[in-house]
Protein backbone atom coordinates (compact mmCIF):
# COMPACT_ATOMS: atom_id res chain seq x y z
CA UNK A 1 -254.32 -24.73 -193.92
CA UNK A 2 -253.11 -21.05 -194.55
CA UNK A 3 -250.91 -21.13 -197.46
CA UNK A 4 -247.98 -18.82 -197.86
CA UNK A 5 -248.48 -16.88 -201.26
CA UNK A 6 -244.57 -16.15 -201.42
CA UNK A 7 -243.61 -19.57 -202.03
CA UNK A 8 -243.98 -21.71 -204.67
CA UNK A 9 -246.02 -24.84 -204.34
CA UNK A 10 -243.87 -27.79 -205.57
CA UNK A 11 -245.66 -31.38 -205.69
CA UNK A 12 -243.28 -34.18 -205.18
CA UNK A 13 -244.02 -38.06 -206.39
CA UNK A 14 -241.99 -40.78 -205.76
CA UNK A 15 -241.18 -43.88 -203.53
CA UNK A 16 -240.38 -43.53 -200.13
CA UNK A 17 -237.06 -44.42 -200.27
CA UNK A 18 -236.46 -40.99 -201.94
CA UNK A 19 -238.49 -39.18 -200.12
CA UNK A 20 -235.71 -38.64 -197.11
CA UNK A 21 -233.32 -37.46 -199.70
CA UNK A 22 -235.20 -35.17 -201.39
CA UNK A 23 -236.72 -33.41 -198.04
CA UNK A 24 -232.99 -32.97 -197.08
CA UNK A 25 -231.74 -31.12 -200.58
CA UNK A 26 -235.19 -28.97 -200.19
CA UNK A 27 -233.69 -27.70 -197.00
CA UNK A 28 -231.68 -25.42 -199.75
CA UNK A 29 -234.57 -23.89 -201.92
CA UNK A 30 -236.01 -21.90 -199.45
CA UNK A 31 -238.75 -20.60 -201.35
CA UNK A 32 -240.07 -24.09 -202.24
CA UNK A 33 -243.18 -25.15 -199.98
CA UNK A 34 -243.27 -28.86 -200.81
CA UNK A 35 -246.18 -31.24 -201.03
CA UNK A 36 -245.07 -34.97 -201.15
CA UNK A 37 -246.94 -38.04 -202.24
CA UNK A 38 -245.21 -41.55 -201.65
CA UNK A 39 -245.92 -43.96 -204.61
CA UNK A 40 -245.84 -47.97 -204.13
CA UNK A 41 -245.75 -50.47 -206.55
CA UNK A 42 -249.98 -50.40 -206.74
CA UNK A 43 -250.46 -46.41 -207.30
CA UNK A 44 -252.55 -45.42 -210.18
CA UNK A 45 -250.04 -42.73 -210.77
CA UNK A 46 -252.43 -41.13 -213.36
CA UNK A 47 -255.29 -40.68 -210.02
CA UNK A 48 -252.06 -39.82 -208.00
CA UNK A 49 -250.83 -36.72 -210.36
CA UNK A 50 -254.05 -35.80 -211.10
CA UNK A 51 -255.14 -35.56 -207.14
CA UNK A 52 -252.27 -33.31 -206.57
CA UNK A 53 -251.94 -31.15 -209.51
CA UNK A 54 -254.67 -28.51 -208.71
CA UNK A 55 -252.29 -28.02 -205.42
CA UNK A 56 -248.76 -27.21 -206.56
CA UNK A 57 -247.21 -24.62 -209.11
CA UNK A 58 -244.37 -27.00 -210.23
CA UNK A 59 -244.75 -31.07 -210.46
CA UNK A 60 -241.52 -32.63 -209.33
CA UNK A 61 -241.08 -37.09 -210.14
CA UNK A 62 -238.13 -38.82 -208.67
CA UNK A 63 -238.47 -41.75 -210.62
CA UNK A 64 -237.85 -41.45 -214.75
CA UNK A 65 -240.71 -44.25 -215.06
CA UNK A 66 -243.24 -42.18 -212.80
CA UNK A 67 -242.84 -38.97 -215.23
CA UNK A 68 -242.88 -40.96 -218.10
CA UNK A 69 -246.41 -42.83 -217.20
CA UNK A 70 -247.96 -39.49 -216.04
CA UNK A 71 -247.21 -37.89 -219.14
CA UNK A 72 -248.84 -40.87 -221.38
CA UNK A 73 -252.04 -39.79 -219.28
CA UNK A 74 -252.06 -36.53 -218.24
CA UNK A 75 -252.61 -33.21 -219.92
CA UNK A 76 -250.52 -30.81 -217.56
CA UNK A 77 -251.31 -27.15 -217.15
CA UNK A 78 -248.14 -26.75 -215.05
CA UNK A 79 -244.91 -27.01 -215.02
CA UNK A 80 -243.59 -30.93 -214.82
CA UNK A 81 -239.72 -32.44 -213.96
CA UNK A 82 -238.28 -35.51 -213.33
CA UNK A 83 -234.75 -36.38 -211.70
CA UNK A 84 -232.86 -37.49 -214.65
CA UNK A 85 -230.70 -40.57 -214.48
CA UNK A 86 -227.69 -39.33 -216.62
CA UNK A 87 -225.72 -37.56 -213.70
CA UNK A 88 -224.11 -38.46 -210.95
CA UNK A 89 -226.29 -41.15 -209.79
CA UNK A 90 -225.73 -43.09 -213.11
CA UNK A 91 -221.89 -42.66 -212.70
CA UNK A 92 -221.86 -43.97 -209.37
CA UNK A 93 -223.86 -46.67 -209.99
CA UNK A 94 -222.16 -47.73 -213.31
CA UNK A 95 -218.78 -47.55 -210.70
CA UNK A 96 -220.36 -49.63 -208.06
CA UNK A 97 -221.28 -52.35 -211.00
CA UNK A 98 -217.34 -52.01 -211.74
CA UNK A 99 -216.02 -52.94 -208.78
CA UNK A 100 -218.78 -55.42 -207.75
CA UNK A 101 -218.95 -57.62 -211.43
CA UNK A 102 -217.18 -55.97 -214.16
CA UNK A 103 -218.60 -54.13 -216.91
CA UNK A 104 -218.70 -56.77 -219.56
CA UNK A 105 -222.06 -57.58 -220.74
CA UNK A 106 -224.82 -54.97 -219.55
CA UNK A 107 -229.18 -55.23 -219.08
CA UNK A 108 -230.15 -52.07 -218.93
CA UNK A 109 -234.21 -49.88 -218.75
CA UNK A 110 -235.03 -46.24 -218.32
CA UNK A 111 -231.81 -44.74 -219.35
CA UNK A 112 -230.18 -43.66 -222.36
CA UNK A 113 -227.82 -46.06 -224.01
CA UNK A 114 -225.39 -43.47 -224.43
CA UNK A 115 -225.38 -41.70 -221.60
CA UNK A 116 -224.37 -45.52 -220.54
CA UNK A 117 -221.11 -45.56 -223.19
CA UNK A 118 -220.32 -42.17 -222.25
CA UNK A 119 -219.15 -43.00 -218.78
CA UNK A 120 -218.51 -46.56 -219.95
CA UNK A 121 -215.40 -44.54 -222.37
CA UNK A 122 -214.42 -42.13 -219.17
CA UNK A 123 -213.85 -45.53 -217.22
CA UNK A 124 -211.60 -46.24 -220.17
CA UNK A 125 -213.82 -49.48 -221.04
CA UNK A 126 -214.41 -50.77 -224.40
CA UNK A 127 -214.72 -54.86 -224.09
CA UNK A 128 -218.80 -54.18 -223.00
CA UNK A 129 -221.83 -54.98 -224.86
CA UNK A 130 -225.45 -53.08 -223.53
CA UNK A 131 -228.55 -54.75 -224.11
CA UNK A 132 -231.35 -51.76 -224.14
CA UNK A 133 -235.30 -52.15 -223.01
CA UNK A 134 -237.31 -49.92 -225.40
CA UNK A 135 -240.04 -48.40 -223.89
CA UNK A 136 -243.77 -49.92 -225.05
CA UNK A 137 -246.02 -47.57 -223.09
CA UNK A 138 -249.56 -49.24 -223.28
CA UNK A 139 -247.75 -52.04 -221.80
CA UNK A 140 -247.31 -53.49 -217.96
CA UNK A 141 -243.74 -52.64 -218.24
CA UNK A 142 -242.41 -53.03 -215.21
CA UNK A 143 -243.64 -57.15 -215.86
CA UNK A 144 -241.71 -56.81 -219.06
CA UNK A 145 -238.53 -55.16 -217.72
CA UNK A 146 -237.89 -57.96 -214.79
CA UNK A 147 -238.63 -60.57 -217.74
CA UNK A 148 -235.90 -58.56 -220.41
CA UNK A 149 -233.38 -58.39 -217.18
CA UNK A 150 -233.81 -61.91 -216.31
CA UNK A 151 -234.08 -62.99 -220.31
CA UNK A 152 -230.49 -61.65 -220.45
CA UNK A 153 -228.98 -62.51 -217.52
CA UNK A 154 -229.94 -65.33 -217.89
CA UNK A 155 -228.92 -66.20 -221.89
CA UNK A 156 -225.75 -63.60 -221.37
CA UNK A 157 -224.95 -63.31 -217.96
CA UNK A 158 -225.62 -59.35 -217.49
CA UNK A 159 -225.76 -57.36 -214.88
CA UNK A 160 -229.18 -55.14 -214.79
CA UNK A 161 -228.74 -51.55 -214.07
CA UNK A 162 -232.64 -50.04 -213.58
CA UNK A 163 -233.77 -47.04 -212.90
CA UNK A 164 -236.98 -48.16 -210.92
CA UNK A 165 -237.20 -49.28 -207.29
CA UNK A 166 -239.53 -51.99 -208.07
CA UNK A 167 -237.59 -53.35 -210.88
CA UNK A 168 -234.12 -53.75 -208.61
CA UNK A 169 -236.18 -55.65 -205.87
CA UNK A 170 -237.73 -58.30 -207.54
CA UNK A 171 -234.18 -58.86 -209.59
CA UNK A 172 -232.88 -58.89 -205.87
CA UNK A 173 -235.60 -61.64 -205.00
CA UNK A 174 -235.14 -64.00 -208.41
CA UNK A 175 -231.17 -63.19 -207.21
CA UNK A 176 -230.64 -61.72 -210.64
CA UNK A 177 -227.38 -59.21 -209.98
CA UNK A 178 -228.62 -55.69 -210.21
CA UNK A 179 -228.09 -52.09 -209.27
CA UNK A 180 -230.91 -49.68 -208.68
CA UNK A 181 -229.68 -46.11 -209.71
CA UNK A 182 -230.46 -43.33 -207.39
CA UNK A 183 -230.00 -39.75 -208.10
CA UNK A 184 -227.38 -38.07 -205.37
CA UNK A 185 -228.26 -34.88 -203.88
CA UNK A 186 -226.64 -33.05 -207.22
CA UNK A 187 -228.88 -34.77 -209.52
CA UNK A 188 -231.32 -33.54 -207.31
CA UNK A 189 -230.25 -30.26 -206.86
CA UNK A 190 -229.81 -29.25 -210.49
CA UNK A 191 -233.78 -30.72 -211.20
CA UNK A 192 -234.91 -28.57 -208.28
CA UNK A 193 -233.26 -25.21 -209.67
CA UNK A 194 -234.49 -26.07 -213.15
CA UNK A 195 -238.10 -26.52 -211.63
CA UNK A 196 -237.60 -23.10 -209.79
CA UNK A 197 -237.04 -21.52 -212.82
CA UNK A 198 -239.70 -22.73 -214.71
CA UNK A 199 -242.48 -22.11 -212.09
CA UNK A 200 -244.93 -19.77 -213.45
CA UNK A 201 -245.09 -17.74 -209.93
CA UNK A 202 -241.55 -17.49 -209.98
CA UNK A 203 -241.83 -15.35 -213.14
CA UNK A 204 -244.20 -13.08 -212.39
CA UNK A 205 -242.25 -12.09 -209.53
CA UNK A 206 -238.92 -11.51 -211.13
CA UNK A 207 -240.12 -8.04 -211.49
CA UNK A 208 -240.90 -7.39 -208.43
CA UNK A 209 -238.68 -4.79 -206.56
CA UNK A 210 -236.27 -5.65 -204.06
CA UNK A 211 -234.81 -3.23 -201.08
CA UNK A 212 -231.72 -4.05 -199.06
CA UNK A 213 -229.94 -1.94 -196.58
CA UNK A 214 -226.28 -2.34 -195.62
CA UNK A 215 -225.41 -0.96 -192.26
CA UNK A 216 -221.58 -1.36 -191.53
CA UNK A 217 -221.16 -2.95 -187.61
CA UNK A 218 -219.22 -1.15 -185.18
CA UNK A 219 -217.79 1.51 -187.06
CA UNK A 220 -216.53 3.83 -185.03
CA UNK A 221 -214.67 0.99 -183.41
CA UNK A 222 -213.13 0.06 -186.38
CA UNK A 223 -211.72 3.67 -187.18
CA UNK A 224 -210.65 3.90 -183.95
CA UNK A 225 -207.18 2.11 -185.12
CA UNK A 226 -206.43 4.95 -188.07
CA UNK A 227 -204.45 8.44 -186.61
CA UNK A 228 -205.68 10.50 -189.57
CA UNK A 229 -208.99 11.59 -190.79
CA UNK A 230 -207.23 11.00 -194.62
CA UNK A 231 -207.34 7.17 -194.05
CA UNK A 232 -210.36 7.02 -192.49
CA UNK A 233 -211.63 8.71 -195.98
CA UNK A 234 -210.06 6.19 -197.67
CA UNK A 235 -211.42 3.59 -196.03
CA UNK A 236 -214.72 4.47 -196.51
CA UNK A 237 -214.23 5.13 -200.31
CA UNK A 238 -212.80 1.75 -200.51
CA UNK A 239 -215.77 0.22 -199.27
CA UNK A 240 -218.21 2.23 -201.28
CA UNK A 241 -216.35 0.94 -204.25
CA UNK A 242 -216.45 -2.44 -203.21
CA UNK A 243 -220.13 -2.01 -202.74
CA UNK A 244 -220.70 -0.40 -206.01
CA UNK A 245 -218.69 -3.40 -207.83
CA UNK A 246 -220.96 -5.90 -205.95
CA UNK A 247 -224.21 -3.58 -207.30
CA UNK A 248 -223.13 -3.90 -209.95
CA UNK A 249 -223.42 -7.55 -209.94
CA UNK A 250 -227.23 -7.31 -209.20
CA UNK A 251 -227.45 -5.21 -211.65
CA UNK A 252 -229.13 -2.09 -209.18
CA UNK A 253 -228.59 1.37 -208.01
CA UNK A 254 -226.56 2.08 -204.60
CA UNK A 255 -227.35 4.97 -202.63
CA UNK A 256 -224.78 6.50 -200.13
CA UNK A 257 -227.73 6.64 -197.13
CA UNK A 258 -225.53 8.80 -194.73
CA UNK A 259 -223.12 7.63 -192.02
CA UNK A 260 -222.50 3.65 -192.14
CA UNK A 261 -225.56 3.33 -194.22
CA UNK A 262 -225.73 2.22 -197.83
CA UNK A 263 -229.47 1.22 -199.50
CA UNK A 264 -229.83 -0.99 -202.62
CA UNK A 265 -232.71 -1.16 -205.41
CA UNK A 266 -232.77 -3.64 -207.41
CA UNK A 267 -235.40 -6.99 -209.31
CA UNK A 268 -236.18 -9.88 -207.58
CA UNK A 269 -235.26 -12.41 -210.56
CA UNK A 270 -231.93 -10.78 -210.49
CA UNK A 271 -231.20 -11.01 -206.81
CA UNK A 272 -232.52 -14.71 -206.92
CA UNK A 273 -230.28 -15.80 -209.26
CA UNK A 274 -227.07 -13.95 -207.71
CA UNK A 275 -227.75 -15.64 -203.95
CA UNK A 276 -228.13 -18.97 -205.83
CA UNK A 277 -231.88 -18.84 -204.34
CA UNK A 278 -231.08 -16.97 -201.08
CA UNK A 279 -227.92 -19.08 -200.45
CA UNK A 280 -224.61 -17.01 -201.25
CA UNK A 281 -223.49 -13.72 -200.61
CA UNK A 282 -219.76 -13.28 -200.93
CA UNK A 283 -219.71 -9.59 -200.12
CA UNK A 284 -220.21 -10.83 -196.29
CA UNK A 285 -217.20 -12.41 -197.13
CA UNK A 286 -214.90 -9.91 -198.89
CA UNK A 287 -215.49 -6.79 -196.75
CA UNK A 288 -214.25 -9.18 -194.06
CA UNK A 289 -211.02 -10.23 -196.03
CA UNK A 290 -210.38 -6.69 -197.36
CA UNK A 291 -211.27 -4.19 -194.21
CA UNK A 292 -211.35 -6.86 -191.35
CA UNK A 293 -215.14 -5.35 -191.17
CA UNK A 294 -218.09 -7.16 -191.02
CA UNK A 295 -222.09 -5.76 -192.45
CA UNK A 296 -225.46 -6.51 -191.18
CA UNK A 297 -227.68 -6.34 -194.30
CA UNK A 298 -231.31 -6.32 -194.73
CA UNK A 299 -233.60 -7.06 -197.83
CA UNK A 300 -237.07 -6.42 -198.26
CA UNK A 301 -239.52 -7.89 -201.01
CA UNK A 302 -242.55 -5.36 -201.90
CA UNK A 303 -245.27 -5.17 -204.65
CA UNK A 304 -243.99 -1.55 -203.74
CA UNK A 305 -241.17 0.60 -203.10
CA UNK A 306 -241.99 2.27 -200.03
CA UNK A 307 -243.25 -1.67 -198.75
CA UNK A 308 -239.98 -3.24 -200.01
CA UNK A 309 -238.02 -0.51 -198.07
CA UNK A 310 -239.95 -1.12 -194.98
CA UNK A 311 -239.12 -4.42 -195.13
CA UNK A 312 -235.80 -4.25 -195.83
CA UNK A 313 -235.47 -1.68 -192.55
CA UNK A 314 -237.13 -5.11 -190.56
CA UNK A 315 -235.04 -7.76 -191.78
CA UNK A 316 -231.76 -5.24 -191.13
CA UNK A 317 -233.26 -5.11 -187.43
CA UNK A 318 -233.07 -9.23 -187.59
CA UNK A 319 -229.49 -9.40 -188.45
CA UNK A 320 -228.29 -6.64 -185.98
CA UNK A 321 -230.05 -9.04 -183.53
CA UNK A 322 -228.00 -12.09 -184.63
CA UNK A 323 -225.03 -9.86 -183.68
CA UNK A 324 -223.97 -8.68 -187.52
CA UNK A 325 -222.03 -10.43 -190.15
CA UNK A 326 -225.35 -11.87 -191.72
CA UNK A 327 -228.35 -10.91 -193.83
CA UNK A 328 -231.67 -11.81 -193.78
CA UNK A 329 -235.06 -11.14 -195.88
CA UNK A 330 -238.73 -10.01 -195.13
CA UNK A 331 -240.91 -11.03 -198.04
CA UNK A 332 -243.89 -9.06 -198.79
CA UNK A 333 -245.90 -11.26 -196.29
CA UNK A 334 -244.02 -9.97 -193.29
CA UNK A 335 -242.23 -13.76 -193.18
CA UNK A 336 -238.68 -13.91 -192.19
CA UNK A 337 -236.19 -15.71 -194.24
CA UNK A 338 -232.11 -16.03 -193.90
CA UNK A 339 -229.08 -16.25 -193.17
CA UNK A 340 -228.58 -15.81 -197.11
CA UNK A 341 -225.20 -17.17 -196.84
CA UNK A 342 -223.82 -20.78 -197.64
CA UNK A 343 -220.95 -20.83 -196.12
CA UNK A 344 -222.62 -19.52 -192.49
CA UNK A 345 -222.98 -22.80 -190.35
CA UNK A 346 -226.51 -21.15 -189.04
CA UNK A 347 -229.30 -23.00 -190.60
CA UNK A 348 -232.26 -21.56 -192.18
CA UNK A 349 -235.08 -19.81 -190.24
CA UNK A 350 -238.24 -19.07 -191.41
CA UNK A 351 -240.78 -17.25 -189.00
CA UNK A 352 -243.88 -14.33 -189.41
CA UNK A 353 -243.39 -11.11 -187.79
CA UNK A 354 -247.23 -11.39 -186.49
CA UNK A 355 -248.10 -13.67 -183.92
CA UNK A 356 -252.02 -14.04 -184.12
CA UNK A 357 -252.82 -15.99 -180.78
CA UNK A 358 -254.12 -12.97 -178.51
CA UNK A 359 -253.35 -15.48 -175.41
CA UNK A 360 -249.78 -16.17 -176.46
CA UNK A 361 -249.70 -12.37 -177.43
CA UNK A 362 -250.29 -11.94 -173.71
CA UNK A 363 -248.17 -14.40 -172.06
CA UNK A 364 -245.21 -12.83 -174.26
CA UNK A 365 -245.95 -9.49 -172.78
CA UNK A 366 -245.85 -10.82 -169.94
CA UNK A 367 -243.00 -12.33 -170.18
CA UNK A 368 -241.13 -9.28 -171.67
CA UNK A 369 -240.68 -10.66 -175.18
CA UNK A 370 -241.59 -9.05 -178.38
CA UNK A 371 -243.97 -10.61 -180.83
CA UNK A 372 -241.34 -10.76 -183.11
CA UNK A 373 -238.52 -11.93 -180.43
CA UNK A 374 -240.83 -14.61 -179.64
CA UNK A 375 -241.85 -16.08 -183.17
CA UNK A 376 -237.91 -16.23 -184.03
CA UNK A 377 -237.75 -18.16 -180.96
CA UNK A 378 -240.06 -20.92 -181.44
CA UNK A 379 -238.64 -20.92 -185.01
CA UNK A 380 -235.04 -21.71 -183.98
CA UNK A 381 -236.24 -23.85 -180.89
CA UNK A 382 -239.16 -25.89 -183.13
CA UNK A 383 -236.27 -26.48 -186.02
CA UNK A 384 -234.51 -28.97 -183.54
CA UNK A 385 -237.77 -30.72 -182.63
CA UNK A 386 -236.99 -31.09 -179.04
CA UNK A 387 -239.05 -29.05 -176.21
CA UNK A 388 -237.57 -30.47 -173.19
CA UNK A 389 -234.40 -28.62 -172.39
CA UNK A 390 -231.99 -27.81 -169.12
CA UNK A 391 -231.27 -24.43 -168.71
CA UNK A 392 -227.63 -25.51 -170.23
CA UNK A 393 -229.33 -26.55 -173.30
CA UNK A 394 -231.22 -23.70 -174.04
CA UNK A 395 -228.52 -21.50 -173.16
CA UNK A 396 -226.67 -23.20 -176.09
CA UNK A 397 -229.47 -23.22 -178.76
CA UNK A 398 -230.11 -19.76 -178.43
CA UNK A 399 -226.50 -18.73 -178.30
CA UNK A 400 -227.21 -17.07 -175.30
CA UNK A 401 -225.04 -17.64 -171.34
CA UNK A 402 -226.19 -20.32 -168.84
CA UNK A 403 -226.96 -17.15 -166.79
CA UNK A 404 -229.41 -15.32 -169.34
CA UNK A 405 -231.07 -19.01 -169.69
CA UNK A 406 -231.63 -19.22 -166.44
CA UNK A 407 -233.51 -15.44 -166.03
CA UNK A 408 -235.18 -16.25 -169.09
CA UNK A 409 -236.46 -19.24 -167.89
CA UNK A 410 -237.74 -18.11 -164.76
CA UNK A 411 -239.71 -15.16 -166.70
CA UNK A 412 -241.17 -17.60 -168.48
CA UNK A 413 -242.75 -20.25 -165.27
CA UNK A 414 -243.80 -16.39 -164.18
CA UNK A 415 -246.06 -15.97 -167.68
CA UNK A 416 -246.98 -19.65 -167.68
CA UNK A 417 -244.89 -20.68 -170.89
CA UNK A 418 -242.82 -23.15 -169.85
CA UNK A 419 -243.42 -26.53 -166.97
CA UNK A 420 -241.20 -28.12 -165.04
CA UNK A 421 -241.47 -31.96 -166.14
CA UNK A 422 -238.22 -33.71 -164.53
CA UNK A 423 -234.71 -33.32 -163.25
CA UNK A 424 -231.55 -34.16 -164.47
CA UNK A 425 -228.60 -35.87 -161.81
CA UNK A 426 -225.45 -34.63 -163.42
CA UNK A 427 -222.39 -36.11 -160.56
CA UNK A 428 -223.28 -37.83 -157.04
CA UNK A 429 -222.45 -34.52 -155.53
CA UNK A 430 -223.89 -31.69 -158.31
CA UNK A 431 -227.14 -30.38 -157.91
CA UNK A 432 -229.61 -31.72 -160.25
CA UNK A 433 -230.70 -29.86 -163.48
CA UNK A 434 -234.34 -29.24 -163.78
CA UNK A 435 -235.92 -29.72 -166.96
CA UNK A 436 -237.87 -27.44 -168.57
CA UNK A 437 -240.62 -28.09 -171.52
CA UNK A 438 -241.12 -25.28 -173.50
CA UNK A 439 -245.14 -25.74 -173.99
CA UNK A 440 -245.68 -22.82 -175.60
CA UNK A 441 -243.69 -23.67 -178.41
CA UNK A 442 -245.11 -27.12 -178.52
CA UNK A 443 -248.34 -26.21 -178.66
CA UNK A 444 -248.57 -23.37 -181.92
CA UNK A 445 -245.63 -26.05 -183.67
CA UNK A 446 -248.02 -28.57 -183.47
């Protein structure tokens, strides 16, 4: 497997009930390229960390208990987290206990007592009494917290709140009341950002320089409204100022390019942290508000200027494609990365610029598509995980008419792309749709 030196390796450990969750909030940290490992009730999780820690950058638990075990056994050279149970989760699950039994008379393992009281006072409770299991490491205690839960429920009538999977289902089985706490997707979110952070590749690349380009769309359209070469003056010293104020933000220099054109210079710690790890760019936003205008921008990652520039010029080419109103990113390994924008309903792509296959190299020629057209098309088409499409549906996942679907299509049968598997009866009278597998896509996902 070819690993992508841009991103940072992130090992994740826990059961699979997690696992869905946690592959759904890692759709958000781009940069993250995540390794998981499932853990059931019989993993040595000492052989299971130890297995995957020569992989990753950053070790990642989503169970307090996991961590907790691991570190009693492991000497880590790397960076390792756990989802903590004193968030979100915790509150909802101390609120589903509420409404389900009362909070009276509580058995509790793997969290804090007083993260417990805390919400316990914000629920404006104070009748409650917490019994506590303390922690006895060179023991089985997972054994020892079912027989402390059932002890008390048993002698006090609690209700167990546990912080392991295991725990909750054997309660479940002796039909001991419990609730297992699970982390939402903010619990989740923050431990992901703090593991970004500490990830030792991460900081030795917040030095590294970053190049964007801001290229305003249709500009002479846009000044076609103003009778007076005055306003149109204004205007465009109003946006330079609102591009020096944001800048300013990223701490970098702005440089009036010429025309429409502005280039930026500035780190790529700094830049992370002010797109929220390539996820918000308000200027997008605010030029749109203030001048009804709308920018393409391109960024480019380099161990040098003149490579993060060229890159920059690339990913700029990638958002003119997508029509304007976006940016996207080339890293320093010619990958593609973008929209950076959370409030765009687009979804992530991630796609080279090279295409490597000299046979799928020459089908694309054939075909009339660039390398790069066509990698950013089995990236958008892959992402939905379906290669069987009417000439309707494609037309719609590529944003493109039923008409340009259709030509494309038949310059594909031409290069031997795509097959013909089926046909689709729409009324008794319409002709039927044929459907079309995209094989070529298929194929290099797989």
């Amino acid at each position: 497997m070819q690993i992508n030196n841009s991103e940072i390796t992130i090992g994740i450990i826990g059961p699979e009930a997690l696992m869905k969750q946690t592959k759904e909030v890692l759709k958000a940290f781009p940069n993250f390229r995540p390794i998981y490992t499932t853990t059931t009730p019989t993993s040595v999780i000492k052989t299971v960390t130890e297995e995957l820690i020569d992989e990753v950058d950053v070790l990642l638990f989503t169970e307090f208990h996991l961590y907790f075990e691991a570190k009693q056994h492991v000497d880590f050279s790397i960076p390792v987290h756990h989802v903590p149970l004193t968030g979100t989760g915790l509150y909802r699950s101390i609120f589903i206990v509420k409404n389900k039994f009362g909070l009276k008379n509580l058995s509790i393992d793997t969290i804090e007592e007083k993260y417990v009281e805390q919400i316990l006072f914000e629920l404006a409770e104070s009748d409650f009494t917490c019994y506590s299991f303390n922690h006895h490491p060179h023991l089985n205690h997972i054994d020892h917290m079912i027989k402390f839960h059932e002890n008390n429920y048993h002698k006090y009538g609690t209700i167990a709140i546990t912080g392991i999977q295991e725990v909750s289902t054997q309660l479940s089985e002796l039909d001991i009341p419990n609730e297992w706490v699970i982390p939402t997707q903010q619990d989740m979110i923050v431990s992901l950002e703090r593991a970004l952070l500490a990830a030792d590749t991460r900081r030795n690349k917040e030095s590294q320089i970053v190049f964007g380009i801001i290229d305003i769309d249709n500009f002479n359209r846009v000044i076609e409204k103003y009778t007076s070469e005055h306003d149109v003056q204004i205007l465009k010293l109003q946006i330079q100022q609102m591009l020096l104020d944001y800048t300013k933000q990223l701490d970098g220099h702005l440089i009036n390019s010429g025309g429409e054109e502005y280039s930026f210079i500035t780190t790529r710690g700094i830049f992370e942290r002010e797109t929220r790890g390539y996820k918000f760019i308000p200027l997008l936003k605010e030029t749109k508000g203030e001048f009804g205008i709308t920018l393409s921008v391109g960024v480019g990652f380099g161990s040098t200027a003149a490579e993060a520039g060229s890159h920059a010029r690339l990913a700029l080419r990638q958002s003119k494609e997508l029509g304007g109103n976006i940016c996207y990113i080339v890293r320093e390994d010619r990958s593609v990365l973008g929209p950076v924008d959370i409030s765009t309903n687009t979804q992530y792509e991630r796609y080279d610029l090279a295409i490597t296959d000299t046979g799928l190299l020459d089908k694309a020629e054939k075909a009339g598509m660039s390398a790069a057209y066509m990698t950013k098309l089995m990236a958008r088409v892959a992402r939905h995980k379906k290669y069987d499409y009417t000439a309707q549906e494609l037309a719609s996942t590529l944003n493109v008419t039923t008409r340009s679907a259709h030509r494309i299509l038949l310059k594909w049968m031409d290069a031997e792309l795509v097959d013909i598997v089926g046909e689709e009866k729409v009324t008794h009278k319409g002709r039927p749709r044929r459907i079309y597998r995209l094989s070529f896509i298929e194929d290099n996902t797989i």
